[in-house]
C-alpha atoms as a PDB file:
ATOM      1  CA  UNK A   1     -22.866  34.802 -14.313  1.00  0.00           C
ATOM      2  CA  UNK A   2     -20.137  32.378 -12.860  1.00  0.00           C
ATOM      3  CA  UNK A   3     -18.806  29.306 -13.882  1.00  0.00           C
ATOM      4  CA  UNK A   4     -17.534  26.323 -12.075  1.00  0.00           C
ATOM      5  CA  UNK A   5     -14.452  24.301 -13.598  1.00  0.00           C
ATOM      6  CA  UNK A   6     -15.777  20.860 -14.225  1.00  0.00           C
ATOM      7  CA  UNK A   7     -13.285  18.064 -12.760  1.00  0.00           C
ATOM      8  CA  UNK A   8     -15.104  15.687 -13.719  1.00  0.00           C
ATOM      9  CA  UNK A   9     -15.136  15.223 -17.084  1.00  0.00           C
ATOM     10  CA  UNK A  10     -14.044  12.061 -18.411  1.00  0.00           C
ATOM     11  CA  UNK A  11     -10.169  12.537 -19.991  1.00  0.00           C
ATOM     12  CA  UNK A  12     -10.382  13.289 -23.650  1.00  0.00           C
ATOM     13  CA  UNK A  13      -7.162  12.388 -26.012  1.00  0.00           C
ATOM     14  CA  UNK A  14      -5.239  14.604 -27.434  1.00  0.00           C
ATOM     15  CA  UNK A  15      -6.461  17.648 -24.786  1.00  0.00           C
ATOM     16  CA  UNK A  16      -4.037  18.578 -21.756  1.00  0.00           C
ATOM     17  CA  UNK A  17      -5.552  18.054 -18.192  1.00  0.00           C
ATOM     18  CA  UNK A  18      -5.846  20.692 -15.969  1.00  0.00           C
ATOM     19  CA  UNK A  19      -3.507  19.988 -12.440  1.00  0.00           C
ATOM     20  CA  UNK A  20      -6.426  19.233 -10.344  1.00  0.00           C
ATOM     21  CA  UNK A  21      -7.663  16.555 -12.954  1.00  0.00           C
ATOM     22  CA  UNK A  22      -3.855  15.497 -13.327  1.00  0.00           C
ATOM     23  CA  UNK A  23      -3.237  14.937  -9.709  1.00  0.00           C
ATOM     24  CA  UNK A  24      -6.281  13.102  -9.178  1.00  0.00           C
ATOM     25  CA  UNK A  25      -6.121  10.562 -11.859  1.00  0.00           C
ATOM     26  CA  UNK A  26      -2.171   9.810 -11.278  1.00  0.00           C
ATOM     27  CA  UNK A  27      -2.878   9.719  -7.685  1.00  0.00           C
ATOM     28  CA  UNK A  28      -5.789   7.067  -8.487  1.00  0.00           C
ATOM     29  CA  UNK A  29      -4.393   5.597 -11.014  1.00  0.00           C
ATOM     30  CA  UNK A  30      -0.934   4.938  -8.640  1.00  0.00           C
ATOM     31  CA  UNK A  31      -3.358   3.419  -5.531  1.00  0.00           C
ATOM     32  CA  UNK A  32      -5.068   1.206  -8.050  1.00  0.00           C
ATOM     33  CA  UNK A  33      -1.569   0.091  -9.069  1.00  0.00           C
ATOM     34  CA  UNK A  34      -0.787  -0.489  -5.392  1.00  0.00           C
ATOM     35  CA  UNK A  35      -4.022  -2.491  -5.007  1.00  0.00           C
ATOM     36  CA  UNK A  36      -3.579  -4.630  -7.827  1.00  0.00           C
ATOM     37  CA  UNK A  37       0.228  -5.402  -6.997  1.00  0.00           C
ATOM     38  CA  UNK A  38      -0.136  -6.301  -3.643  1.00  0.00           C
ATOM     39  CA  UNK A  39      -2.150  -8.956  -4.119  1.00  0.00           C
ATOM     40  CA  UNK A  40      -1.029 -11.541  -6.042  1.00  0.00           C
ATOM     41  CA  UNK A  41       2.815 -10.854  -4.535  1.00  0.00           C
ATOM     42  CA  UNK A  42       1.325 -12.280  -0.948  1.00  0.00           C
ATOM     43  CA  UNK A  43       0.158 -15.867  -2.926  1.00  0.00           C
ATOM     44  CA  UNK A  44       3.254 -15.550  -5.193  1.00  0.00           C
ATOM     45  CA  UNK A  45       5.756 -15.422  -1.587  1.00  0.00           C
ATOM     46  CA  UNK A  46       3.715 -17.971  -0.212  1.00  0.00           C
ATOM     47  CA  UNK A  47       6.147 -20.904  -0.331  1.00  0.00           C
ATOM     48  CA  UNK A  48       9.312 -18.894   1.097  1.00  0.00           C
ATOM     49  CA  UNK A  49       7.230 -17.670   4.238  1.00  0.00           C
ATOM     50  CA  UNK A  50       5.470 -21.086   4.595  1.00  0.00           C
ATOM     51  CA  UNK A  51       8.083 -23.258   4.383  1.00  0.00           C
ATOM     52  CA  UNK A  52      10.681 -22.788   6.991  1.00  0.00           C
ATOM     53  CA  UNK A  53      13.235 -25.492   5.380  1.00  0.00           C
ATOM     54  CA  UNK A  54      12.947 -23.372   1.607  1.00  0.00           C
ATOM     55  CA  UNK A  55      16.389 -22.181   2.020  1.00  0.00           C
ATOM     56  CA  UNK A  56      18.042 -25.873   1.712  1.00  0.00           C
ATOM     57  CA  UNK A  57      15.303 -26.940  -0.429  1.00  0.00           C
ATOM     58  CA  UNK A  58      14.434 -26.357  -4.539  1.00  0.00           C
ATOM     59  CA  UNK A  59      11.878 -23.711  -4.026  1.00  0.00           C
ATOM     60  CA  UNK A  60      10.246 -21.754  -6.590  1.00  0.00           C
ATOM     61  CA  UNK A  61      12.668 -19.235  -6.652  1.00  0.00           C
ATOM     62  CA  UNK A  62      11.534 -17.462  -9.765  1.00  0.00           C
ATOM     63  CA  UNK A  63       8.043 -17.237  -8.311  1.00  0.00           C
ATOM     64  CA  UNK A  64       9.359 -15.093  -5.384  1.00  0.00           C
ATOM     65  CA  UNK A  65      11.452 -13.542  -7.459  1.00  0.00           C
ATOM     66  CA  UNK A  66       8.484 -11.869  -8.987  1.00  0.00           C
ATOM     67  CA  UNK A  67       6.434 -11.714  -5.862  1.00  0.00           C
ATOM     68  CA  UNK A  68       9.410  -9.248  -4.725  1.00  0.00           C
ATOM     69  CA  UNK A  69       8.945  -7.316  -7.884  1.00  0.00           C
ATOM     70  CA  UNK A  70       5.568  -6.650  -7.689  1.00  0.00           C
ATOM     71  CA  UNK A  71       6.026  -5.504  -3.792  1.00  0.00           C
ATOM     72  CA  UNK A  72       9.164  -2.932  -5.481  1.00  0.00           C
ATOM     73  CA  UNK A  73       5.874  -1.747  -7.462  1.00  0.00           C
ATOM     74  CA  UNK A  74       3.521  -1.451  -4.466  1.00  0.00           C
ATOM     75  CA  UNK A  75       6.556   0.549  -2.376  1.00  0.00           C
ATOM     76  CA  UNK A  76       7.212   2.966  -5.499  1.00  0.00           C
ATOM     77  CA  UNK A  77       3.350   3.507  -6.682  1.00  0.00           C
ATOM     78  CA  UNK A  78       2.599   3.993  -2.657  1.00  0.00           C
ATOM     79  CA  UNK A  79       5.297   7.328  -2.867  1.00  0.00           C
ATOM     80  CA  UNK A  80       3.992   8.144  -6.106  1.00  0.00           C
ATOM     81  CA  UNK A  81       0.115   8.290  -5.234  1.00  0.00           C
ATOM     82  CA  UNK A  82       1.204  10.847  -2.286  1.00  0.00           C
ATOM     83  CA  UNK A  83       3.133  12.914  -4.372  1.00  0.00           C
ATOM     84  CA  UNK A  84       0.535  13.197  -6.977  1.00  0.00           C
ATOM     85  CA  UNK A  85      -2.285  14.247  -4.761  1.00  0.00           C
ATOM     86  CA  UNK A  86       0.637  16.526  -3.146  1.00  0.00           C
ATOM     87  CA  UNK A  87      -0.185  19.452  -5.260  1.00  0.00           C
ATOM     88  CA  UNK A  88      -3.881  19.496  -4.479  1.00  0.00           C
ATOM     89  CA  UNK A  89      -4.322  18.004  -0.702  1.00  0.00           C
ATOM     90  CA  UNK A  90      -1.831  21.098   0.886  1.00  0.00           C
ATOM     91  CA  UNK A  91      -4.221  23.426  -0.099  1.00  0.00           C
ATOM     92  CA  UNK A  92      -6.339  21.997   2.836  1.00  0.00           C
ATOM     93  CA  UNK A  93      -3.858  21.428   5.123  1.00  0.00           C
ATOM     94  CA  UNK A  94       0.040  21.261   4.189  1.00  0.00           C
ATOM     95  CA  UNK A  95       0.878  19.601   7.661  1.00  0.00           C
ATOM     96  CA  UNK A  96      -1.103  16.910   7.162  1.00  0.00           C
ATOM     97  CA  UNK A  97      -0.391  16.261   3.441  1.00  0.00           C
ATOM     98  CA  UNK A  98       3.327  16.301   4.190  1.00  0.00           C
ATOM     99  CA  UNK A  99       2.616  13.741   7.242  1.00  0.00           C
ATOM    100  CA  UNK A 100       0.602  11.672   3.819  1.00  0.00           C
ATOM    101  CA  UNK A 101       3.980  12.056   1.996  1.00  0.00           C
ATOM    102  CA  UNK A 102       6.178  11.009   4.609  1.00  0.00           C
ATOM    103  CA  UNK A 103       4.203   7.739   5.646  1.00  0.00           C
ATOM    104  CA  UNK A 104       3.645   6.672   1.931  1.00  0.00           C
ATOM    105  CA  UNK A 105       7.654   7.028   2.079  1.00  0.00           C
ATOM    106  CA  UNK A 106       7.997   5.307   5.492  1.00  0.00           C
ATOM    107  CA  UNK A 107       5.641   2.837   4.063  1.00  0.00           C
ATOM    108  CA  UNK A 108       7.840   1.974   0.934  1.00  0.00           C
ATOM    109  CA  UNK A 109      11.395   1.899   2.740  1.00  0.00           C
ATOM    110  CA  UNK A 110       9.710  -0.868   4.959  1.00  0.00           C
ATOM    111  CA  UNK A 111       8.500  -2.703   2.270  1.00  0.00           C
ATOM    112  CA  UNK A 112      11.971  -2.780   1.003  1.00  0.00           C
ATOM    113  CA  UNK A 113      13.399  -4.217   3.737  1.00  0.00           C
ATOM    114  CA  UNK A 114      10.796  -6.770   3.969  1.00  0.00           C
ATOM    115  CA  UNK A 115      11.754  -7.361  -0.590  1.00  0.00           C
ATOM    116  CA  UNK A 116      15.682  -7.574   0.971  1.00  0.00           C
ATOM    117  CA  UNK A 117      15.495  -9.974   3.248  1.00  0.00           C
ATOM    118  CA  UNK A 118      12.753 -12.727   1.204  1.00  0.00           C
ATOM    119  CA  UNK A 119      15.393 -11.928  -1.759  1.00  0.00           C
ATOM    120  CA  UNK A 120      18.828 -12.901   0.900  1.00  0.00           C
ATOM    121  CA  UNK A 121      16.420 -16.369   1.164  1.00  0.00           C
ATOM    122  CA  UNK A 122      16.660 -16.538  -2.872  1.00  0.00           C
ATOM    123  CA  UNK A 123      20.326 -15.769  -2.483  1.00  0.00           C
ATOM    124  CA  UNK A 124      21.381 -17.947   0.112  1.00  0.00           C
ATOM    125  CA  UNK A 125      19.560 -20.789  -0.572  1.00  0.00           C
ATOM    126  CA  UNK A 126      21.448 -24.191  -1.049  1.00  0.00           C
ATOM    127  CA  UNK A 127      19.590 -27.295  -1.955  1.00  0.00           C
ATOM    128  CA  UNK A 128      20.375 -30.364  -0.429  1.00  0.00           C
ATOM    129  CA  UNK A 129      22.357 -29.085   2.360  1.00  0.00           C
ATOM    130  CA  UNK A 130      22.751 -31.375   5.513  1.00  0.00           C
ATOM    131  CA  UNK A 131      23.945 -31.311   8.768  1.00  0.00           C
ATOM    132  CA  UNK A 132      25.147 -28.422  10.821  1.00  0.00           C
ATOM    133  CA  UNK A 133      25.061 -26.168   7.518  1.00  0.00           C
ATOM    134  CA  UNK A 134      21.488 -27.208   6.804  1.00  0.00           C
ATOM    135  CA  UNK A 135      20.861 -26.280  10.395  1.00  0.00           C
ATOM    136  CA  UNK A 136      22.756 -23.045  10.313  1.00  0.00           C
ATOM    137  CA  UNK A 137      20.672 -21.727   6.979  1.00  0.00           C
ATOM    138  CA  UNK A 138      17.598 -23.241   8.197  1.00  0.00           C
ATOM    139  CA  UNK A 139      17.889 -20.877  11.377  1.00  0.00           C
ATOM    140  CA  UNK A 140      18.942 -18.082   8.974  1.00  0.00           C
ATOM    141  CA  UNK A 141      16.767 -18.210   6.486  1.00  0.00           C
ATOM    142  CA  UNK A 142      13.918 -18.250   9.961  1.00  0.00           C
ATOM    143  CA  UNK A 143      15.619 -14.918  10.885  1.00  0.00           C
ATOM    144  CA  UNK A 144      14.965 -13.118   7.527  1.00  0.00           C
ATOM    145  CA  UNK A 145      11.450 -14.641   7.297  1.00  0.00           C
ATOM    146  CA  UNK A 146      10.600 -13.705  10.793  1.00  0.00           C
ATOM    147  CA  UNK A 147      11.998  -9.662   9.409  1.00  0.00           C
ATOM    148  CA  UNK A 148       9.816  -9.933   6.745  1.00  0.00           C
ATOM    149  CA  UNK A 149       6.790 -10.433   8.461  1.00  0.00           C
ATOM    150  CA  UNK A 150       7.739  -7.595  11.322  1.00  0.00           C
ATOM    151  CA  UNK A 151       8.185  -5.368   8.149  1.00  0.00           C
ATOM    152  CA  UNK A 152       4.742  -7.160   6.281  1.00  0.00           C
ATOM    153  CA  UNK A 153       3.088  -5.956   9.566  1.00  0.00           C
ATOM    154  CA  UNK A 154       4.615  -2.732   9.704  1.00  0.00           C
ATOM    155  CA  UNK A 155       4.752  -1.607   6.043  1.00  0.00           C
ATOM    156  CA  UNK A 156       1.596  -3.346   4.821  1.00  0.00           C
ATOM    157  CA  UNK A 157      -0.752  -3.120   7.534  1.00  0.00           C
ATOM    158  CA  UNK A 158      -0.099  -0.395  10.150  1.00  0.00           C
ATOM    159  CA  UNK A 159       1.155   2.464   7.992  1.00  0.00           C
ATOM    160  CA  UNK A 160      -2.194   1.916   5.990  1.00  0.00           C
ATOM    161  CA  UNK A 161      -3.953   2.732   8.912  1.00  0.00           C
ATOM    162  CA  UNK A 162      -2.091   5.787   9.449  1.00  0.00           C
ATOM    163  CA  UNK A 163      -2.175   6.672   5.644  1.00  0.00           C
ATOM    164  CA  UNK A 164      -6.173   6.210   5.480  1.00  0.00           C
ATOM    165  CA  UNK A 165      -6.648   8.594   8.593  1.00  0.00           C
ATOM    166  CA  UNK A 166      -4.329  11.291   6.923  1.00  0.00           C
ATOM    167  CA  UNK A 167      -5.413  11.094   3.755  1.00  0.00           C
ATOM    168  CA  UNK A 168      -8.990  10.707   4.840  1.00  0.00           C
ATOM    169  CA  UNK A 169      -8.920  13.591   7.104  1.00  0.00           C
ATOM    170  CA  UNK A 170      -7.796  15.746   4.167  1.00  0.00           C
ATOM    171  CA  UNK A 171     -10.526  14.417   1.873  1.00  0.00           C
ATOM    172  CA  UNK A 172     -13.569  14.516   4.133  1.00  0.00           C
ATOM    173  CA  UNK A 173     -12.455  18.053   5.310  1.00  0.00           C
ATOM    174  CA  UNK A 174     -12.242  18.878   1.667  1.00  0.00           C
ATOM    175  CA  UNK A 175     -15.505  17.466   0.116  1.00  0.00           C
ATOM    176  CA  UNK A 176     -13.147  16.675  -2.846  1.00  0.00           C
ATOM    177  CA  UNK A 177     -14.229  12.857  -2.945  1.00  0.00           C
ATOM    178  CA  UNK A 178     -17.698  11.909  -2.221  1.00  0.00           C
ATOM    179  CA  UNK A 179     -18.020  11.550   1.799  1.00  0.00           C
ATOM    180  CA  UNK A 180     -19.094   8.163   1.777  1.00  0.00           C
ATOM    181  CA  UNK A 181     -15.503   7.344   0.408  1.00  0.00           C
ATOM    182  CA  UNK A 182     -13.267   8.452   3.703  1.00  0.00           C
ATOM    183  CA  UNK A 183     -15.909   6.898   6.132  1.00  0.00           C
ATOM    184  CA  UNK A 184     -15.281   3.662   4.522  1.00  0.00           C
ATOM    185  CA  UNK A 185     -11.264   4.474   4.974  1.00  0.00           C
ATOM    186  CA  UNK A 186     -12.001   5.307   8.711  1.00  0.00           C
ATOM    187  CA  UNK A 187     -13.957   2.336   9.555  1.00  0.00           C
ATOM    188  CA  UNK A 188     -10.799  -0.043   7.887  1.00  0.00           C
ATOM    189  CA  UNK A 189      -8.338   1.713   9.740  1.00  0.00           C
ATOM    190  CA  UNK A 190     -10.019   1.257  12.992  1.00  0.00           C
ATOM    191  CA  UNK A 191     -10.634  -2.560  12.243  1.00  0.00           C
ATOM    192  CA  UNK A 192      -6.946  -3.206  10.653  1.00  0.00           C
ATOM    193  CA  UNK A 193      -5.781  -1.169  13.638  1.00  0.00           C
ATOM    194  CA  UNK A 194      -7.725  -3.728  16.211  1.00  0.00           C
ATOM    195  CA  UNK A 195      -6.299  -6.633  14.077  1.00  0.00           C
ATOM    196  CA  UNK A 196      -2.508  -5.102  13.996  1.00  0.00           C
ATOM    197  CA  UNK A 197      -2.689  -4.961  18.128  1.00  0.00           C
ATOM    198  CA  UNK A 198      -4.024  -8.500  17.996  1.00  0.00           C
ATOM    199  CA  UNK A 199      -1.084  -9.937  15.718  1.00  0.00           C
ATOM    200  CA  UNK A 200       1.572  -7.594  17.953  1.00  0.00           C
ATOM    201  CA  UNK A 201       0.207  -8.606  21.276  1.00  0.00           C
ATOM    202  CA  UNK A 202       0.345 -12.069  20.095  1.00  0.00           C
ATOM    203  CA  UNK A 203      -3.388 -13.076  20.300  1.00  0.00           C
ATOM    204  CA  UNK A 204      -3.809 -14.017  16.561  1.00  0.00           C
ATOM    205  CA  UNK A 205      -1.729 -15.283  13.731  1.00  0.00           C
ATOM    206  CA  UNK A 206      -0.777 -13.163  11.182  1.00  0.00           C
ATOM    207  CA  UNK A 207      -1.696 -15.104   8.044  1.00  0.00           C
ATOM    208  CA  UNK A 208      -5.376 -16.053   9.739  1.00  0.00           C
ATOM    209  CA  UNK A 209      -9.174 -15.243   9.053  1.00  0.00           C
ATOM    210  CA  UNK A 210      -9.692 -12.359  11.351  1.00  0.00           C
ATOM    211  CA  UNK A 211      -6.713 -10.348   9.787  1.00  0.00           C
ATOM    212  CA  UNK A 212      -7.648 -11.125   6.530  1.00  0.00           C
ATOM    213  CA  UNK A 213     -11.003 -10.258   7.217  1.00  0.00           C
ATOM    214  CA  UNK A 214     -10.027  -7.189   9.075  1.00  0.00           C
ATOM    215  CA  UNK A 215      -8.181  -6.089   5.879  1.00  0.00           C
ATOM    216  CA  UNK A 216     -10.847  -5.637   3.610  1.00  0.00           C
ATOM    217  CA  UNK A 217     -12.535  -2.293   4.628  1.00  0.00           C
ATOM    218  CA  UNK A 218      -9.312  -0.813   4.164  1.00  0.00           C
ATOM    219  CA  UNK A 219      -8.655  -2.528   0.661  1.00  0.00           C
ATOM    220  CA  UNK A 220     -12.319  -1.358  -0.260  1.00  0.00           C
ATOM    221  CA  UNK A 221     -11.126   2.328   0.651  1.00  0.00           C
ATOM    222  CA  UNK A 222      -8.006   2.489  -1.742  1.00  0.00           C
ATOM    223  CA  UNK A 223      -9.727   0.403  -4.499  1.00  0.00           C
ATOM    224  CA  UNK A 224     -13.077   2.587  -4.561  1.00  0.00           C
ATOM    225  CA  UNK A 225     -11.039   5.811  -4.124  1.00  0.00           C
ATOM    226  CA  UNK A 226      -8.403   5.168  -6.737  1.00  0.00           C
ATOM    227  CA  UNK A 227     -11.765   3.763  -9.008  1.00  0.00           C
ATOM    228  CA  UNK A 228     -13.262   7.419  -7.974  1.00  0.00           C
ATOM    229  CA  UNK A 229     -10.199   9.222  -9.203  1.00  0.00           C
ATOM    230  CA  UNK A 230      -9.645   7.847 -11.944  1.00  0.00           C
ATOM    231  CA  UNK A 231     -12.789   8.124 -13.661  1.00  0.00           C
ATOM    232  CA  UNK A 232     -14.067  11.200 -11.907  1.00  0.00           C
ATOM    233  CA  UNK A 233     -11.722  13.095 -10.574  1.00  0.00           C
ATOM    234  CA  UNK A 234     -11.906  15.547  -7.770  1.00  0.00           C
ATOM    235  CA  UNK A 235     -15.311  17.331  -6.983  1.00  0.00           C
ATOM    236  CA  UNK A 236     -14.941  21.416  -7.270  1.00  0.00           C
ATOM    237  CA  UNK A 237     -13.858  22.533  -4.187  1.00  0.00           C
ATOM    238  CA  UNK A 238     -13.262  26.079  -2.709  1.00  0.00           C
ATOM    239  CA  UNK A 239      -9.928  25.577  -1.883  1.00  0.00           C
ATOM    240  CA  UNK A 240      -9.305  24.403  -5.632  1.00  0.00           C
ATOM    241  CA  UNK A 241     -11.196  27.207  -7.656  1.00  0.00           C
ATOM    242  CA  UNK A 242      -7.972  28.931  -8.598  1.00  0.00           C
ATOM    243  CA  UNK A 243      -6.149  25.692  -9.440  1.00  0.00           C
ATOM    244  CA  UNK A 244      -6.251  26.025 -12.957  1.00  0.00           C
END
């Protein structure tokens, strides 16, 4: 008679997880972290994208102070979800969980530039400015907005397209998630892909309804599948029954 390890038991306090049980709930647990910092940073930066004379105005600097933190915790939780399910997705294919790693990286140094240059706003700003100085910051302050939103576009909404097809791949291939889960992923990234070309080409606004609706397939994916791996963990797998 053989036995199966169970992954899916729900975590118990005081008893050690296995790896596979480990990866899976840091790796959800991390995309879940993601989810719910992203969010409320893109209301929170609101005014200092919006408002293209913020820099010689009083803006709510301590707001977008924060709305910069919370997109340092998307970046670092983005790295930290890939290098969680590391351990467990290159024993399906290591090429294509390294490409995971490396775009969750790419993902958060792009994000950072994007936190840099909304945070130069912060620092440069000067209330009450006038004249050719008011006109010199206002064009400034244009030029780091206008980064951020290349890097909003880049960071935040291409590289999840390329992250959900990797990661996908890997987990449809595997049967460790329930199927259902990297279909949904698929579907997002070919609609946020659509929307990206539209915003790049110049056909659409960036902060508009089809984008926004565009993005919610793919924020369905991570939510459900960090939800998934959290609670459940990854389904046994042949390519895991040694990983004990």
């Amino acid at each position: 008679m053989t036995t199966t390890l169970d992954t899916t038991t729900h975590l118990t306090p005081g008893v050690p997880m296995d790896p596979m049980r480990k990866a899976a709930f840091f790796g959800g647990l991390f995309y879940l972290i993601t989810f719910a910092s992203s969010i409320p940073a893109v209301f929170l930066l609101s005014p200092v994208i919006n408002d293209a004379n913020y820099i010689v105005s009083a803006g709510a600097d301590t707001q977008v102070v924060w709305g910069n933190v919370l997109d340092l915790v998307n970046a670092l939780t983005a790295v930290g979800s890939a290098v969680a399910l590391y351990p467990v997705l290159k024993r399906q294919s290591q090429p294509l969980a390294l490409g995971f790693v490396t775009t969750r990286v790419f993902e958060a140094g792009v994000i950072a530039v994007g936190v840099l240059s909304l945070l130069s706003v912060v620092t440069l700003q000067q209330p009450g400015a006038t004249g050719a100085e008011a006109t010199s910051l206002v064009t400034l302050g244009g030029g780091l907005v206008a980064t951020y939103n290349w890097s909003f576009l880049l960071g935040q909404s291409v590289m999840p397209v390329v992250n959900a097809l990797l990661l996908g791949s890997l987990l449809y291939r595997s049967r460790l998630v329930p199927r259902v889960l990297p279909v949904v992923g698929f579907i997002g990234a070919a609609l946020l892909l659509a929307s990206d070309a539209a915003v790049l080409f110049g056909l659409v606004e960036r902060v508009s309804a089809l984008p926004a609706i565009a993005t919610l397939p793919i924020a369905l994916w991570e939510f459900s599948l960090g939800i998934y791996l959290v609670v459940k963990g990854f389904k046994p797998s042949p390519i895991t029954a040694d990983m004990v």
